[in-house]
C-alpha atoms as a PDB file:
ATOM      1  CA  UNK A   1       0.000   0.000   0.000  1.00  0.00           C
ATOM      2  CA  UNK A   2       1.291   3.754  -0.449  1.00  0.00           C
ATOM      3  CA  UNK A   3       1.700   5.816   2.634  1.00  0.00           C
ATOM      4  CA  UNK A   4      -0.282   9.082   2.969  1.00  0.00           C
ATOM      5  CA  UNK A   5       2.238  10.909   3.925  1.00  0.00           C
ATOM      6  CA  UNK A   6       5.405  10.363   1.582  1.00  0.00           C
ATOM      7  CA  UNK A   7       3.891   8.108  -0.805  1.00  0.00           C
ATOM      8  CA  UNK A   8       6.276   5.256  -0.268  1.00  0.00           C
ATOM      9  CA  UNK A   9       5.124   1.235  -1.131  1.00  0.00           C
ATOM     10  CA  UNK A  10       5.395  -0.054   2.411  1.00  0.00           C
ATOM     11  CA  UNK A  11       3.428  -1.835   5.332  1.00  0.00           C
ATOM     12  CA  UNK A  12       1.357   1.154   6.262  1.00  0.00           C
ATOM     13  CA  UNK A  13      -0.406   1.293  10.084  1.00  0.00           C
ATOM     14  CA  UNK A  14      -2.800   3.959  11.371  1.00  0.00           C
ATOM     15  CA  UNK A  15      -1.685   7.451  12.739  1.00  0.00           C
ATOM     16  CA  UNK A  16      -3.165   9.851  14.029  1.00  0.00           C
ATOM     17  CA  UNK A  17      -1.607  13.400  12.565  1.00  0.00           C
ATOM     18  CA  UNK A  18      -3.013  16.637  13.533  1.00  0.00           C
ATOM     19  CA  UNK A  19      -7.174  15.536  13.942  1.00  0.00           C
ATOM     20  CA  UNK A  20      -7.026  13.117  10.757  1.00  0.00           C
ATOM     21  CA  UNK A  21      -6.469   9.845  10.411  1.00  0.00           C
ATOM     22  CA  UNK A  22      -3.951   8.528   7.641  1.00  0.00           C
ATOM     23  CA  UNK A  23      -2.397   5.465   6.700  1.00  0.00           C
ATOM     24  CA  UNK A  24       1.514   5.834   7.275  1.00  0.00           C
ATOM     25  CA  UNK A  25       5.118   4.015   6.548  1.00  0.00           C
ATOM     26  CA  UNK A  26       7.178   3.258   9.668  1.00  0.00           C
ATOM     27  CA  UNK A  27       8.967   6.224   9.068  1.00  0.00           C
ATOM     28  CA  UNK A  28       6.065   8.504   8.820  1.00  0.00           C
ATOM     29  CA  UNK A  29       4.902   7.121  11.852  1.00  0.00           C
ATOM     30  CA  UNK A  30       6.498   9.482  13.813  1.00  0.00           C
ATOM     31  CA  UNK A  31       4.859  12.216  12.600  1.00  0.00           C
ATOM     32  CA  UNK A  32       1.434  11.325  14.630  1.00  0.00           C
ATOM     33  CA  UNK A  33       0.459   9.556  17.368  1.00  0.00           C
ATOM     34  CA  UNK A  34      -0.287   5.492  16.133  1.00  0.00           C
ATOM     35  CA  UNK A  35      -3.778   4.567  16.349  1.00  0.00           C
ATOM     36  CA  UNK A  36      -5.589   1.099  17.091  1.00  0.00           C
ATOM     37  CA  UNK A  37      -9.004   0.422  15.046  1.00  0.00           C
ATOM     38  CA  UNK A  38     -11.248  -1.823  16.960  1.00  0.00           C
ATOM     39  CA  UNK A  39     -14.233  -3.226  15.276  1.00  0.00           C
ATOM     40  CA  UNK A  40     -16.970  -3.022  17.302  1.00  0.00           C
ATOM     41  CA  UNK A  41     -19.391  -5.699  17.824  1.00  0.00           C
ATOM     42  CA  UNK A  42     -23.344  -5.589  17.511  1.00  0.00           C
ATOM     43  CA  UNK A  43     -24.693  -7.671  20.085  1.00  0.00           C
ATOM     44  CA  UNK A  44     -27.173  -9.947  18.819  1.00  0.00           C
ATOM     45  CA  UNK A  45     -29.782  -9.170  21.690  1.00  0.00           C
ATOM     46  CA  UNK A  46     -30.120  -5.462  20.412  1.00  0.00           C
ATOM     47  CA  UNK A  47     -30.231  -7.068  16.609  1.00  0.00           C
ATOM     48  CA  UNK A  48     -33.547  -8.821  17.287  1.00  0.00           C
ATOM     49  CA  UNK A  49     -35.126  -6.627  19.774  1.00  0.00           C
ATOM     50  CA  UNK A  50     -38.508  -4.959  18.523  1.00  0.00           C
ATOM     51  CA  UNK A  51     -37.888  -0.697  17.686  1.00  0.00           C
ATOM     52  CA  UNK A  52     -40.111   1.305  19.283  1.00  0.00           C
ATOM     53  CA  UNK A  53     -40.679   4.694  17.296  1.00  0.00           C
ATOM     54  CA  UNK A  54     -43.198   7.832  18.212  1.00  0.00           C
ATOM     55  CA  UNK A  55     -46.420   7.324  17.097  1.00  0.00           C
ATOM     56  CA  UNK A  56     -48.205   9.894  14.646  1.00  0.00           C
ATOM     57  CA  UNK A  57     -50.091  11.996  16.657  1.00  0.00           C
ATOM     58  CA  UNK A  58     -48.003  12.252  19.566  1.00  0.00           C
ATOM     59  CA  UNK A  59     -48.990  15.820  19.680  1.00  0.00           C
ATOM     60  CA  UNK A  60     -52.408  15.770  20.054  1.00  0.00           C
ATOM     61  CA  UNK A  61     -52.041  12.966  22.985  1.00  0.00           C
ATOM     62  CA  UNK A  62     -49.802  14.902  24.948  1.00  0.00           C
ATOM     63  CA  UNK A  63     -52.202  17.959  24.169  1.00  0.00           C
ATOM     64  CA  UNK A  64     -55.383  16.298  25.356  1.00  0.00           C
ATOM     65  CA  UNK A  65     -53.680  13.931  28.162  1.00  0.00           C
ATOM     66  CA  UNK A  66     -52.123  17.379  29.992  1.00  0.00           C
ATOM     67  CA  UNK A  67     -55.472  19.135  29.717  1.00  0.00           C
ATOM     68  CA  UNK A  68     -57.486  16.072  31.142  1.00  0.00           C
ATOM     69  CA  UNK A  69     -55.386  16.608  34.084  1.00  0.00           C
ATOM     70  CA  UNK A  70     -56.271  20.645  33.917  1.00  0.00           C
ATOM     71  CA  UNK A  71     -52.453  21.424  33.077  1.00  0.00           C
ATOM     72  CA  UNK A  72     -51.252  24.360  31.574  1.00  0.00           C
ATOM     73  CA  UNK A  73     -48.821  24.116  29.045  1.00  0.00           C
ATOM     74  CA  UNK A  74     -46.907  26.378  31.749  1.00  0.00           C
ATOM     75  CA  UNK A  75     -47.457  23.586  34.820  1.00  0.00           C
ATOM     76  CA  UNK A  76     -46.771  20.369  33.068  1.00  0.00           C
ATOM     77  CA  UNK A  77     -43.120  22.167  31.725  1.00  0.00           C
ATOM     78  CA  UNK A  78     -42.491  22.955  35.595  1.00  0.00           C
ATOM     79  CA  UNK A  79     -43.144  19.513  36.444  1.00  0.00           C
ATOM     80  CA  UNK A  80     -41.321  18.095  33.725  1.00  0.00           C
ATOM     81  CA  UNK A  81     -38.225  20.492  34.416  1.00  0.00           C
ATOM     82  CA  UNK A  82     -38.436  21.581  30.939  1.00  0.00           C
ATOM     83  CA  UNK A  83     -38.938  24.931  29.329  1.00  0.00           C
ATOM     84  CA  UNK A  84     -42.868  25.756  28.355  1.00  0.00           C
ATOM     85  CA  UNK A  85     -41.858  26.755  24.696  1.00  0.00           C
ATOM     86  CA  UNK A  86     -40.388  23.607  24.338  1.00  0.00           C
ATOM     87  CA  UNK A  87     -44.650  21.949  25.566  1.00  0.00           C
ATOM     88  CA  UNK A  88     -45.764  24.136  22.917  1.00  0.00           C
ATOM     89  CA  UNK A  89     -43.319  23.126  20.017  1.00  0.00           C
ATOM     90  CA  UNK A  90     -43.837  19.274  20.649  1.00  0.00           C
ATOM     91  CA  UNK A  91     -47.575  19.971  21.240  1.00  0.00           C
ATOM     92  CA  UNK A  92     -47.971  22.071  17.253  1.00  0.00           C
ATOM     93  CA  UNK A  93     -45.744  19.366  16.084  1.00  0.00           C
ATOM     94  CA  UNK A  94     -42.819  21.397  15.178  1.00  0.00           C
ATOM     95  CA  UNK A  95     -40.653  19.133  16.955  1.00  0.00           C
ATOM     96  CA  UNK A  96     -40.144  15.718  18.038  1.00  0.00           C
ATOM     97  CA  UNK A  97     -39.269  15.269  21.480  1.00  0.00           C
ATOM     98  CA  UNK A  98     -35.973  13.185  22.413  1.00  0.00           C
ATOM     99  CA  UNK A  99     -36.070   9.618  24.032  1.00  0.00           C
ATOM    100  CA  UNK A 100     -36.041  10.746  27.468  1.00  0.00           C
ATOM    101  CA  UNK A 101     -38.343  13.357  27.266  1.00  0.00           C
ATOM    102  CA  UNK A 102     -40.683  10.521  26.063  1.00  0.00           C
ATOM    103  CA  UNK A 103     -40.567   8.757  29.230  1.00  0.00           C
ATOM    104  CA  UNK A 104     -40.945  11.734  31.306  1.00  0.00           C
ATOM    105  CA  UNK A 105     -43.924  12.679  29.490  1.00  0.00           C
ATOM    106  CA  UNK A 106     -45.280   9.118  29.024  1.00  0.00           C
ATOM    107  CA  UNK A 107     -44.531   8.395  33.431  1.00  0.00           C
ATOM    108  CA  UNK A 108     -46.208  11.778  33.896  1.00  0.00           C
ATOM    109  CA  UNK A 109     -49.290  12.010  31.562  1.00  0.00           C
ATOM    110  CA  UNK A 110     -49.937   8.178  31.864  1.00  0.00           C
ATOM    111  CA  UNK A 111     -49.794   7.681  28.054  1.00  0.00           C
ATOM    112  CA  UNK A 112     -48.170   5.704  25.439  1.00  0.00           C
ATOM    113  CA  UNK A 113     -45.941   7.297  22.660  1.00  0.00           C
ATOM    114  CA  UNK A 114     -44.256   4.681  21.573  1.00  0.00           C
ATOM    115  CA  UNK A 115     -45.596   2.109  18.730  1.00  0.00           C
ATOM    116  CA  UNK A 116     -43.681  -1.203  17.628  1.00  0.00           C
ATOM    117  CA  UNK A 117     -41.805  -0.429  14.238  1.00  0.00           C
ATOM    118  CA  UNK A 118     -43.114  -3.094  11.570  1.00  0.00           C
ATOM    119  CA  UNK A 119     -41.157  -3.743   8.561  1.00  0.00           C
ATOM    120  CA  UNK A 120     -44.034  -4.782   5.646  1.00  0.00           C
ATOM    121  CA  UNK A 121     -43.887  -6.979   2.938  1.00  0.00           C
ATOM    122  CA  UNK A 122     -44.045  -5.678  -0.624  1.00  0.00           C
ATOM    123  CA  UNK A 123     -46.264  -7.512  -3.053  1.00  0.00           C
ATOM    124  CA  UNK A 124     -44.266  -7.977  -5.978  1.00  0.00           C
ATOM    125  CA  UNK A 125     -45.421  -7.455  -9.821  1.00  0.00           C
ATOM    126  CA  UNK A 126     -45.348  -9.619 -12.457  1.00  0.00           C
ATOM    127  CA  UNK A 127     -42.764  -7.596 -13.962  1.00  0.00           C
ATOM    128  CA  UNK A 128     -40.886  -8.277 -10.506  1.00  0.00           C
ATOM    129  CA  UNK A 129     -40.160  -4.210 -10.173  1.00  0.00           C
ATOM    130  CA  UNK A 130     -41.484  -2.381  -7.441  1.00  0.00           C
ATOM    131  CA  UNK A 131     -42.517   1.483  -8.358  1.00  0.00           C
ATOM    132  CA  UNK A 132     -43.392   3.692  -5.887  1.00  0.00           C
ATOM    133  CA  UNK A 133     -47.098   3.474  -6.043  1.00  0.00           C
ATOM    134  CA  UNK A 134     -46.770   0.120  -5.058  1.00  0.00           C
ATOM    135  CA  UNK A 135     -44.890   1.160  -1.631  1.00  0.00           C
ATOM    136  CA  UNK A 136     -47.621   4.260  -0.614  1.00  0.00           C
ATOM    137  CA  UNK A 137     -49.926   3.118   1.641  1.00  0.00           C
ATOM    138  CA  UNK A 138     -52.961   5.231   2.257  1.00  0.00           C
ATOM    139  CA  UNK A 139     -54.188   5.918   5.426  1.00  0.00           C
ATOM    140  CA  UNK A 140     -58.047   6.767   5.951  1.00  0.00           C
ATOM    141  CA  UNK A 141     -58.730   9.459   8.299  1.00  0.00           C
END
């Protein structure tokens, strides 16, 4: 392999030099600090464990959940130890709140957030290609 450094054909290892990483010669090497690469390894247990993701309306649960415990937007922030204009972004749907916030709200409100992600099964044509009408599905309101 060529060395990123002085272009020399040698055994090249991994250096650190100056915030990037480069593949160096033995002489080069002393021009960084030598890194080790580990691979990391997936553990099989988070591999077949169900996803949870938000569900679609999160918004309007939260919404109707804090007022059937008379909450203002105001109280249920206070509670939560979050700010109130962050109640009233996740409650138009402007944002999505993060995986702890989730909790808090889902402990708090006594609600559920959280659906099972499904992967689906595409029907395939005669043809045996897929177009993109074939992967919208509709949802009746």
């Amino acid at each position: 392999m060529i060395c990123e450094i002085c272009g020399k054909e040698a055994k090249l290892s991994p250096v650190l030099v100056e915030g990037s990483k480069v593949m160096a010669c033995k002489n080069c090497e002393t021009a960084g600090v030598k890194q080790r690469f580990v691979k990391k390894k997936t553990s099989r247990s988070t591999m077949s464990r169900p996803q949870e993701i938000l569900i679609q309306n999160y918004n309007q649960i939260i919404k109707e959940a804090r007022q059937k415990k008379g909450l203002s937007q105001e109280k249920l922030a206070k509670n939560l130890n979050e700010k109130e204009s962050l109640i009233q972004n996740i409650e138009s749907a402007k944002i999505r709140p993060s995986s702890d916030l989730i909790k808090k709200l889902q402990a708090y409100l006594d609600v559920n957030l959280l659906e099972e992600y499904k992967e689906y099964e595409y029907e395939k044509k005669e043809s045996g290609k897929l177009t993109l009408g074939d992967l919208i599905k509709i949802k009746k309101k």
